[in-house]
Protein backbone atom coordinates (compact mmCIF):
# COMPACT_ATOMS: atom_id res chain seq x y z
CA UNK A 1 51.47 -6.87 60.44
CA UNK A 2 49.44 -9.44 62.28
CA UNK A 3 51.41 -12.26 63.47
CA UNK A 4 50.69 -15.40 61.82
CA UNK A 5 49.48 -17.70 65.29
CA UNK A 6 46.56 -14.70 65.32
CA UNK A 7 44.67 -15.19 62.26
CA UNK A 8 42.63 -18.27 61.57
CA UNK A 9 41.47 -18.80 58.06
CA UNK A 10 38.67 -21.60 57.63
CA UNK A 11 35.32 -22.67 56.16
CA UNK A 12 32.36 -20.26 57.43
CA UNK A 13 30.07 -22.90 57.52
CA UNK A 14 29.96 -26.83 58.20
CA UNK A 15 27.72 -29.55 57.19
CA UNK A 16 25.87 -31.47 59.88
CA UNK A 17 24.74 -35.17 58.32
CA UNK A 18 20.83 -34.68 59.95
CA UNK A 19 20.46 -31.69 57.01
CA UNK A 20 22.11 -34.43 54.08
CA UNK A 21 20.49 -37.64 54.57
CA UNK A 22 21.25 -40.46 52.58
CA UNK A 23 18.44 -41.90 49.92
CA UNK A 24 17.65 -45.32 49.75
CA UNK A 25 17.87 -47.48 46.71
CA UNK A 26 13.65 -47.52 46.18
CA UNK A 27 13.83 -43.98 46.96
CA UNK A 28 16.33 -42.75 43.86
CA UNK A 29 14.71 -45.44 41.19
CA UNK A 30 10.53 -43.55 42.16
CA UNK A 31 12.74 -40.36 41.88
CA UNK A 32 14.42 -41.26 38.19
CA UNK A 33 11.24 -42.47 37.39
CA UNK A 34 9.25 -39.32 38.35
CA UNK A 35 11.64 -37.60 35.56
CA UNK A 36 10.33 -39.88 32.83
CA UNK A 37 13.94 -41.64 32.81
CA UNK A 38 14.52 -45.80 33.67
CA UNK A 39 14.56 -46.30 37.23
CA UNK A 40 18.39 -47.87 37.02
CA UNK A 41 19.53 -45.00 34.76
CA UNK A 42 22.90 -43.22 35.99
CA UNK A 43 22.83 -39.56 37.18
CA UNK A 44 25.28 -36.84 36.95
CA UNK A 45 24.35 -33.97 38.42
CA UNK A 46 24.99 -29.91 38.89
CA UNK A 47 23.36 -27.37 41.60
CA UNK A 48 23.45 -23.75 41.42
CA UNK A 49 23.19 -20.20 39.37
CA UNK A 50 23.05 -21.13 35.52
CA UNK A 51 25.61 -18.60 34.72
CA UNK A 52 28.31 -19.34 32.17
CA UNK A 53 30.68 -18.80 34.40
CA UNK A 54 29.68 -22.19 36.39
CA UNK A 55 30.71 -24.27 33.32
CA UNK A 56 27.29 -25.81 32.99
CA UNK A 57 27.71 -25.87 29.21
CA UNK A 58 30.95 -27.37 29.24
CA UNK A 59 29.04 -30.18 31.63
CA UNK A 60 26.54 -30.69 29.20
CA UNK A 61 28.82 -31.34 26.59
CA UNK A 62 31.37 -33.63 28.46
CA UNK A 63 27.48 -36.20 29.34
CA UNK A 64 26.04 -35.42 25.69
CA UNK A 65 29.51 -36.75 23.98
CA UNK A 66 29.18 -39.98 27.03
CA UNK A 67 26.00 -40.99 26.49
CA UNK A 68 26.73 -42.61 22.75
CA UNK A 69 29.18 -45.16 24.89
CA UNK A 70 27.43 -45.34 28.24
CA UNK A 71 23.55 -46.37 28.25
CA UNK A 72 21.38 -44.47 30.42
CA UNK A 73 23.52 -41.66 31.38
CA UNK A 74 21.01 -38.86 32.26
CA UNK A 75 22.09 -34.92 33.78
CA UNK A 76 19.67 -33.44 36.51
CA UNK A 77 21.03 -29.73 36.69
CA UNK A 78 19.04 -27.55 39.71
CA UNK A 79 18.32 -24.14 39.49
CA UNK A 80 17.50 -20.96 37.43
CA UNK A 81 19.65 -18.33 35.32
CA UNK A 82 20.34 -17.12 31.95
CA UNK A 83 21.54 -20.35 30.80
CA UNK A 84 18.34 -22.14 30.94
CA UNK A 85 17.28 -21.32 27.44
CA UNK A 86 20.25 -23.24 26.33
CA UNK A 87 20.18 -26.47 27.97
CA UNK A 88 16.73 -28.36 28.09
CA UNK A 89 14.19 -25.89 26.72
CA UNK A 90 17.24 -25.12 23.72
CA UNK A 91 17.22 -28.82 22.78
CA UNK A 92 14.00 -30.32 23.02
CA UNK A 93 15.25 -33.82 21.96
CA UNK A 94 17.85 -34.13 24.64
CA UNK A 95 15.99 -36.41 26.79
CA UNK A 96 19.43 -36.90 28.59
CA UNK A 97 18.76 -33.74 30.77
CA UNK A 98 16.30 -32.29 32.87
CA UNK A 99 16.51 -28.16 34.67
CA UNK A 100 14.66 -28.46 37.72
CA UNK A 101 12.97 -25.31 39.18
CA UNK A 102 15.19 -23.94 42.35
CA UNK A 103 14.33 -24.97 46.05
CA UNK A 104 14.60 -23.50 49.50
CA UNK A 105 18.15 -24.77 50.27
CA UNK A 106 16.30 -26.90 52.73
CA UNK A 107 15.38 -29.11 49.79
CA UNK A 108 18.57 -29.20 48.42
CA UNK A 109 19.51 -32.37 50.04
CA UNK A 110 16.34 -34.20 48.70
CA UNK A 111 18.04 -33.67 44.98
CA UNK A 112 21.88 -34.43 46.07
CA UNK A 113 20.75 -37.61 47.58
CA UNK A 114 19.10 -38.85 44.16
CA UNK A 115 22.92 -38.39 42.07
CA UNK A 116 25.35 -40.86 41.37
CA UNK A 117 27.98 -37.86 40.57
CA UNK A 118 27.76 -34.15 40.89
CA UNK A 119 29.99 -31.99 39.35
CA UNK A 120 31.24 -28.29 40.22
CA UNK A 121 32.55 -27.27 36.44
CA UNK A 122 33.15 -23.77 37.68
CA UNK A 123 35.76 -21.81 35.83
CA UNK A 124 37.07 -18.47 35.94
CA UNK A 125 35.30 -15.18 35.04
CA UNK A 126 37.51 -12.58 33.34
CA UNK A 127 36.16 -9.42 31.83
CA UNK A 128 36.79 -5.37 31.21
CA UNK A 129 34.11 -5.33 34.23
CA UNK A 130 34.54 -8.37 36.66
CA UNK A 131 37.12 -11.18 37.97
CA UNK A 132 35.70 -13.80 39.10
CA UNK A 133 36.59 -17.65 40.17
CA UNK A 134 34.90 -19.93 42.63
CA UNK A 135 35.28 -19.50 46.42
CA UNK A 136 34.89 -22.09 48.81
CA UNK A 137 32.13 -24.18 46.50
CA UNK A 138 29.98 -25.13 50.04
CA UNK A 139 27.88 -27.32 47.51
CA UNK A 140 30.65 -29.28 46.71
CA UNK A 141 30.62 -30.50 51.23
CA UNK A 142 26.57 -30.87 50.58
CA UNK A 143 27.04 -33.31 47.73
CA UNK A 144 28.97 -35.49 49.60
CA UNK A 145 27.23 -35.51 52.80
CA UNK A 146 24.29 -36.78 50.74
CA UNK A 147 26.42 -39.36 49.04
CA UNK A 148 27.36 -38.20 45.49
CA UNK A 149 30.31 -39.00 44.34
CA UNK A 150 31.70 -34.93 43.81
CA UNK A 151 34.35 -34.31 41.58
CA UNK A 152 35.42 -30.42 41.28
CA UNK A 153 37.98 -27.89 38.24
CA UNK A 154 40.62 -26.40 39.02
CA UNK A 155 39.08 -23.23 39.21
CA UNK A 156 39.39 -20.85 43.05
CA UNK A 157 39.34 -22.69 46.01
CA UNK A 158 37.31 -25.84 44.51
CA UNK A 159 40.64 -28.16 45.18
CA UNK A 160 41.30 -27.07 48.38
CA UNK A 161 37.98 -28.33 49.49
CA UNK A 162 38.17 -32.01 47.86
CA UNK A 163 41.73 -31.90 48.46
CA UNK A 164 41.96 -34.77 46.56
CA UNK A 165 43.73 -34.71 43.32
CA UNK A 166 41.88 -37.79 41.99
CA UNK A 167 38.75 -35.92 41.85
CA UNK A 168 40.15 -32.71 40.11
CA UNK A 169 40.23 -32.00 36.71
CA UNK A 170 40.80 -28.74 34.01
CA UNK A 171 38.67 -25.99 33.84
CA UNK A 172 37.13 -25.29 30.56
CA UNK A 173 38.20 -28.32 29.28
CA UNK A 174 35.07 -30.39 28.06
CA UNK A 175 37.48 -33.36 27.10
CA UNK A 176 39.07 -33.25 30.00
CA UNK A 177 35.95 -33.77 32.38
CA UNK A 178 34.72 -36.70 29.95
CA UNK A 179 37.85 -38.26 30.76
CA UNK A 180 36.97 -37.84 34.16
CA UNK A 181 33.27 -39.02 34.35
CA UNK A 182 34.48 -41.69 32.33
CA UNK A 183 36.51 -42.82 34.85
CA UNK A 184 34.14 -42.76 37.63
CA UNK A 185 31.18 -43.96 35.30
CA UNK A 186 33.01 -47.48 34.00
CA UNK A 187 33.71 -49.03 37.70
CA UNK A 188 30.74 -48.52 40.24
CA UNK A 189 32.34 -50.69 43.16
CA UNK A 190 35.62 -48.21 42.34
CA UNK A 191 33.37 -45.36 42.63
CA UNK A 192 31.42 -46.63 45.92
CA UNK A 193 34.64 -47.03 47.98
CA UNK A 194 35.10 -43.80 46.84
CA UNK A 195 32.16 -42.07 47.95
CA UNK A 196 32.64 -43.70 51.60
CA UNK A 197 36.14 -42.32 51.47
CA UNK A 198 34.99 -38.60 50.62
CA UNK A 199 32.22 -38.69 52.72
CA UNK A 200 33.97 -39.83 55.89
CA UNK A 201 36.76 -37.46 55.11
CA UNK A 202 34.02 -34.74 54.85
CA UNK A 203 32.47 -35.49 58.13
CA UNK A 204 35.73 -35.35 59.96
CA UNK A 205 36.71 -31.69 58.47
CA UNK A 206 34.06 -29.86 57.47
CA UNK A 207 31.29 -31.26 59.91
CA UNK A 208 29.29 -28.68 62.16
CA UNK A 209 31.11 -30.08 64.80
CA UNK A 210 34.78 -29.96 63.32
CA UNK A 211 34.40 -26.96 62.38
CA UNK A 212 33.36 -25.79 65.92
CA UNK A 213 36.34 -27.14 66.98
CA UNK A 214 39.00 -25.54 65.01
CA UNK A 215 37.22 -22.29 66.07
CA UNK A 216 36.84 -22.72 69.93
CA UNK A 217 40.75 -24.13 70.18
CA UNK A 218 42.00 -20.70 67.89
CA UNK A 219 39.89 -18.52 70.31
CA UNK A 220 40.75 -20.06 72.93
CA UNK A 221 44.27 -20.45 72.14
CA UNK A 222 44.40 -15.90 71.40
CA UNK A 223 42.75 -15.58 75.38
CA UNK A 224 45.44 -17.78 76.87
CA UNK A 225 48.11 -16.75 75.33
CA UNK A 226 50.07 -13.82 77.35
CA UNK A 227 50.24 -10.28 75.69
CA UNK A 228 54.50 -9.55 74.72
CA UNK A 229 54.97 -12.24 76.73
CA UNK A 230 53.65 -10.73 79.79
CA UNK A 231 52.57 -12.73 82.99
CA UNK A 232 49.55 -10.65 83.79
């Protein structure tokens, strides 16, 4: 029964670009190198809970099946959960992918910066005990204020927030997100314009500032506007 010009429905939190800072060439070839990989080796990465219900295996999959066509395709996943047993420490010869250890989300841009491609594979939970699908995906506004290209599933609220169809693909579909890398992965100047594209889109939206914005002209807008049309 609330009227529609009363209710504001946004991001709860922005990015601001100071917190994301952009690496410099030198800087992501010591990093790549400090993970036992070639300095000029191509990263895909993933940040969050290692939960199933993240599609981190589906991820690992969709760069395991790429790297027999693409040399030096490496997967940097960060963070901890159940999963962990089943990506590096279950496959001790898949030198294609490290788990780093979680960070204070201070940190977080210091491993964003370093990717060439992160990925939010997230895709719906359904059980006898728990829905579940992704919700506004804040990582997926860090990734590209630190200049990864970020491509998202279908899954919750994850296309809303690229709103960009280009960048979108299946949930639970492992072929379907090789198609997708593969895209991105054959055509680097393609995939530069594109991260300059996201991230000044980003920065215009979802900034600190933006978001400030949208808020003070909706509260403002409920004080000045007259109660039943009343003049007092």
């Amino acid at each position: 029964g609330v009227p529609g010009e009363n209710i504001l429905v946004d991001g709860q939190l922005g990015v601001a670009e100071c917190d994301f800072p952009l690496a410099s060439s030198s800087q992501k070839e010591q990093w790549r190198v400090d993970q036992g990989w070639p300095a000029d080796c191509t990263v895909i990465g993933f940040c969050g809970r290692l939960v199933d219900e993240k599609g981190i295996m589906n991820l690992r999959d969709a760069v395991a099946n790429l790297t027999g066509s693409i040399p030096n395709l490496k997967l940097a996943i960060l963070g901890s959960g159940p999963l962990y047993e089943y990506l590096e420490v279950g496959d001790p010869k898949a030198d294609f992918i490290r788990v780093l250890p979680p960070v204070p989300h201070s940190e977080v841009g210091d491993f964003l910066n370093k990717l060439d491609i992160f990925v939010l594979p997230s895709k719906p939970l359904v059980s006898r005990v728990e829905n579940w699908e992704e919700q506004f995906g804040h990582v997926l506004l860090e990734a590209i204020a630190a200049g990864a290209l970020t491509i998202g599933s279908n899954s919750g609220a994850i296309p809303e927030v690229l709103n960009d169809p280009e960048m979108i693909f299946q949930h639970s579909d492992v072929a379907a997100l090789e198609a997708k890398l593969a895209h991105w992965l054959h055509d680097k100047e393609l995939r530069q314009l594109k991260i300059g594209q996201q991230r000044k889109a980003c920065m215009q939206r979802w900034s600190d500032t933006a978001l400030a914005a949208r808020y003070s002209e909706f509260l403002n807008s409920l004080m000045n506007r007259k109660p039943n049309g009343s003049n007092k």
